[in-house]
N, C-alpha and C. Protein backbone atom coordinates (compact mmCIF):
# COMPACT_ATOMS: atom_id res chain seq x y z
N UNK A 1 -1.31 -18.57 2.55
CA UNK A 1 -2.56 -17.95 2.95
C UNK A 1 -2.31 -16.62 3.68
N UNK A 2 -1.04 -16.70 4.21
CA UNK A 2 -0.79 -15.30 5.31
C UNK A 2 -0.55 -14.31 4.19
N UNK A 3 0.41 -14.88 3.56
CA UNK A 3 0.79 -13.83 2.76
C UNK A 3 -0.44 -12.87 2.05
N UNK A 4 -1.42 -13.82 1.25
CA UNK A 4 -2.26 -13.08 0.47
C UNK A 4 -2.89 -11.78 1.26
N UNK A 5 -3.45 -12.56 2.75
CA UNK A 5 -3.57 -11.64 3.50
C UNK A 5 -3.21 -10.17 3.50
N UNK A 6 -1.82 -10.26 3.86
CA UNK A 6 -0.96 -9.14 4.08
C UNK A 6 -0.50 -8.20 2.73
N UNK A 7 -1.04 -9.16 1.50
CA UNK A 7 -1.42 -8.34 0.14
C UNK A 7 -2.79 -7.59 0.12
N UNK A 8 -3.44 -8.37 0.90
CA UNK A 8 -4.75 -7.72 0.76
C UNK A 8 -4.64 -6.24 1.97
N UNK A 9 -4.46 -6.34 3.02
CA UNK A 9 -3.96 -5.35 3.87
C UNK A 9 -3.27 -4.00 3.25
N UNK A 10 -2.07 -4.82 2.70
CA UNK A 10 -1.69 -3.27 2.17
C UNK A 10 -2.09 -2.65 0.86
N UNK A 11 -2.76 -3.51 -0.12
CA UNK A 11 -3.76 -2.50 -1.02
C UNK A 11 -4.35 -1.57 -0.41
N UNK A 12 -5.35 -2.24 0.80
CA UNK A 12 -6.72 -1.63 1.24
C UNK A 12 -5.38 -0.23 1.44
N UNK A 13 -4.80 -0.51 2.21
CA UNK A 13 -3.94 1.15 3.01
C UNK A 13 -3.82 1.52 2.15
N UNK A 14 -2.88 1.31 1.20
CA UNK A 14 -2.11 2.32 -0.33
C UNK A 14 -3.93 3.08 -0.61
N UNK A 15 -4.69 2.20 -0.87
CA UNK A 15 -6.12 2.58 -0.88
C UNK A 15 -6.65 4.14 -0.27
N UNK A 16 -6.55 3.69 0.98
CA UNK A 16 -7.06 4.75 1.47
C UNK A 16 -5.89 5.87 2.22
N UNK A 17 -4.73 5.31 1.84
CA UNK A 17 -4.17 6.72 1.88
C UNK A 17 -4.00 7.49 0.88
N UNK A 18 -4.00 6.90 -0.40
CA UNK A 18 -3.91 8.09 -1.48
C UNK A 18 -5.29 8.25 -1.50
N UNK A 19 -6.57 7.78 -1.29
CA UNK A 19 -7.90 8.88 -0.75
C UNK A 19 -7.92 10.05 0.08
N UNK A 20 -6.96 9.66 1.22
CA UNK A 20 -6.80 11.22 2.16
C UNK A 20 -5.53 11.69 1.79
N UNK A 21 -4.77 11.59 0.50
CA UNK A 21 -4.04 12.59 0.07
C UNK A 21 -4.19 13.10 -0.87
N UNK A 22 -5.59 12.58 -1.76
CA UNK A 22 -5.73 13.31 -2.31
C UNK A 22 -6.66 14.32 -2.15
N UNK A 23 -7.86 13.96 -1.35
CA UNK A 23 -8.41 15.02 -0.40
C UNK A 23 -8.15 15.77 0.42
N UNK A 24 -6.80 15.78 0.86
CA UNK A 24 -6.14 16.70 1.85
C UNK A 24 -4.71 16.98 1.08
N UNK A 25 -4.79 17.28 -0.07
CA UNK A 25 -3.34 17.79 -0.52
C UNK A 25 -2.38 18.97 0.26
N UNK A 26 -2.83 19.63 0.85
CA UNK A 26 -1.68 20.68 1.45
C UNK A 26 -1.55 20.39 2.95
N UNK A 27 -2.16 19.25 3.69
CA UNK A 27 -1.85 18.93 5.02
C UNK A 27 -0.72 17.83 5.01
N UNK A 28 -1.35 16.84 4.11
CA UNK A 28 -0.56 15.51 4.10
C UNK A 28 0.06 15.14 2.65
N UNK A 29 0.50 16.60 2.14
CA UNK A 29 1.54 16.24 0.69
C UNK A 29 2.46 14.89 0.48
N UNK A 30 3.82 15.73 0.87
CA UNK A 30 4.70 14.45 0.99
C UNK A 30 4.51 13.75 2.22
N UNK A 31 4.24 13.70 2.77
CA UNK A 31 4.71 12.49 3.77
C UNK A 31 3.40 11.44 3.72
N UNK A 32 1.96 11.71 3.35
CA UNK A 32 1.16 11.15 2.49
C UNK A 32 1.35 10.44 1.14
N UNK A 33 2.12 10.81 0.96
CA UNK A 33 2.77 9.71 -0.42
C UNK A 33 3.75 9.40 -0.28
N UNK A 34 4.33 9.40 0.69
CA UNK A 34 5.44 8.63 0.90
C UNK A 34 5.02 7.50 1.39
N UNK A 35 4.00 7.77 2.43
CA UNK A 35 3.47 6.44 3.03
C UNK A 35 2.70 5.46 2.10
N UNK A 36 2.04 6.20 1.41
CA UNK A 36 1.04 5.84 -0.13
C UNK A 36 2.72 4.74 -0.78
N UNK A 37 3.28 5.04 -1.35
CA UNK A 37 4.10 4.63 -2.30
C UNK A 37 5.02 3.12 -1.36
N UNK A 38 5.10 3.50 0.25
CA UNK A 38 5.65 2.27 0.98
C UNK A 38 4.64 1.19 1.02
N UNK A 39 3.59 1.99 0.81
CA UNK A 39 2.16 0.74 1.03
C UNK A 39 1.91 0.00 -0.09
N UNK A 40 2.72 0.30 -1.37
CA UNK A 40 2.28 0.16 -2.70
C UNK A 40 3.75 -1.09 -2.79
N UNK A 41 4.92 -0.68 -2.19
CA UNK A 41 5.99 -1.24 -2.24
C UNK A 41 5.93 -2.47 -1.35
N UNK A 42 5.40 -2.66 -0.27
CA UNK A 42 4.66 -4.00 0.36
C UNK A 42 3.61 -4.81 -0.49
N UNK A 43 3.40 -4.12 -0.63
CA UNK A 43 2.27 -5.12 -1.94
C UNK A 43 2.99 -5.64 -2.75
N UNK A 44 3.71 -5.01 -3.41
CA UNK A 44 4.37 -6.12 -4.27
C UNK A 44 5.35 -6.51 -4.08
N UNK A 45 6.18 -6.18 -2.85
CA UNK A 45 6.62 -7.61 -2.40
C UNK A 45 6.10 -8.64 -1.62
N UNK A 46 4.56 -8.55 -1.10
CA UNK A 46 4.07 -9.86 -0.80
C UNK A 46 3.51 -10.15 -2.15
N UNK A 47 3.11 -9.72 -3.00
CA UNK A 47 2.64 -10.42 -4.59
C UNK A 47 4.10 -10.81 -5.05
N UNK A 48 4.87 -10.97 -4.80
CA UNK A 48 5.95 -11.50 -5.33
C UNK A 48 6.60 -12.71 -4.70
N UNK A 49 6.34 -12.83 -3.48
CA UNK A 49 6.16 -13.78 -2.43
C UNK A 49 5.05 -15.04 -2.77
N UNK A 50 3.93 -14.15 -2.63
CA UNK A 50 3.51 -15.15 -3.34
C UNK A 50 3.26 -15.40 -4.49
N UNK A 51 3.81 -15.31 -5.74
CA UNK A 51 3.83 -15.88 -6.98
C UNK A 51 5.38 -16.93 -7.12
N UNK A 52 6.16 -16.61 -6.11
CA UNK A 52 7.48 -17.41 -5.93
C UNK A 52 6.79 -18.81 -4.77
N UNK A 53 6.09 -18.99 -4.24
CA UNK A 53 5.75 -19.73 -3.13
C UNK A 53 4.79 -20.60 -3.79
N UNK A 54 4.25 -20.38 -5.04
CA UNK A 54 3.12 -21.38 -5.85
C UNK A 54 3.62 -22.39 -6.53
């Protein structure tokens, strides 16, 4: 149950940080998608977590 959670958490972020990078491309370039792409990389390792835990 935690886990899904913490899948659901970091969509929403990956979510809304590639919204304010892509609306703010020359403030928050890279380091906006860097964070975008770590938020994307938590997700699927809690979706992988839990598809191993079922």
């Amino acid at each position: 149950m935690r886990i899904k959670i913490c899948r659901k958490e970091a969509k929403e972020t990956a979510y809304w940080q590639r919204l304010i990078v892509e609306t703010n491309d020359e403030k928050y370039g890279q380091e906006g998608m860097a964070l975008h792409n770590e938020a994307v990389e938590l997700k699927k390792i809690f979706s992988s977590i839990l598809t191993k835990s079922e």
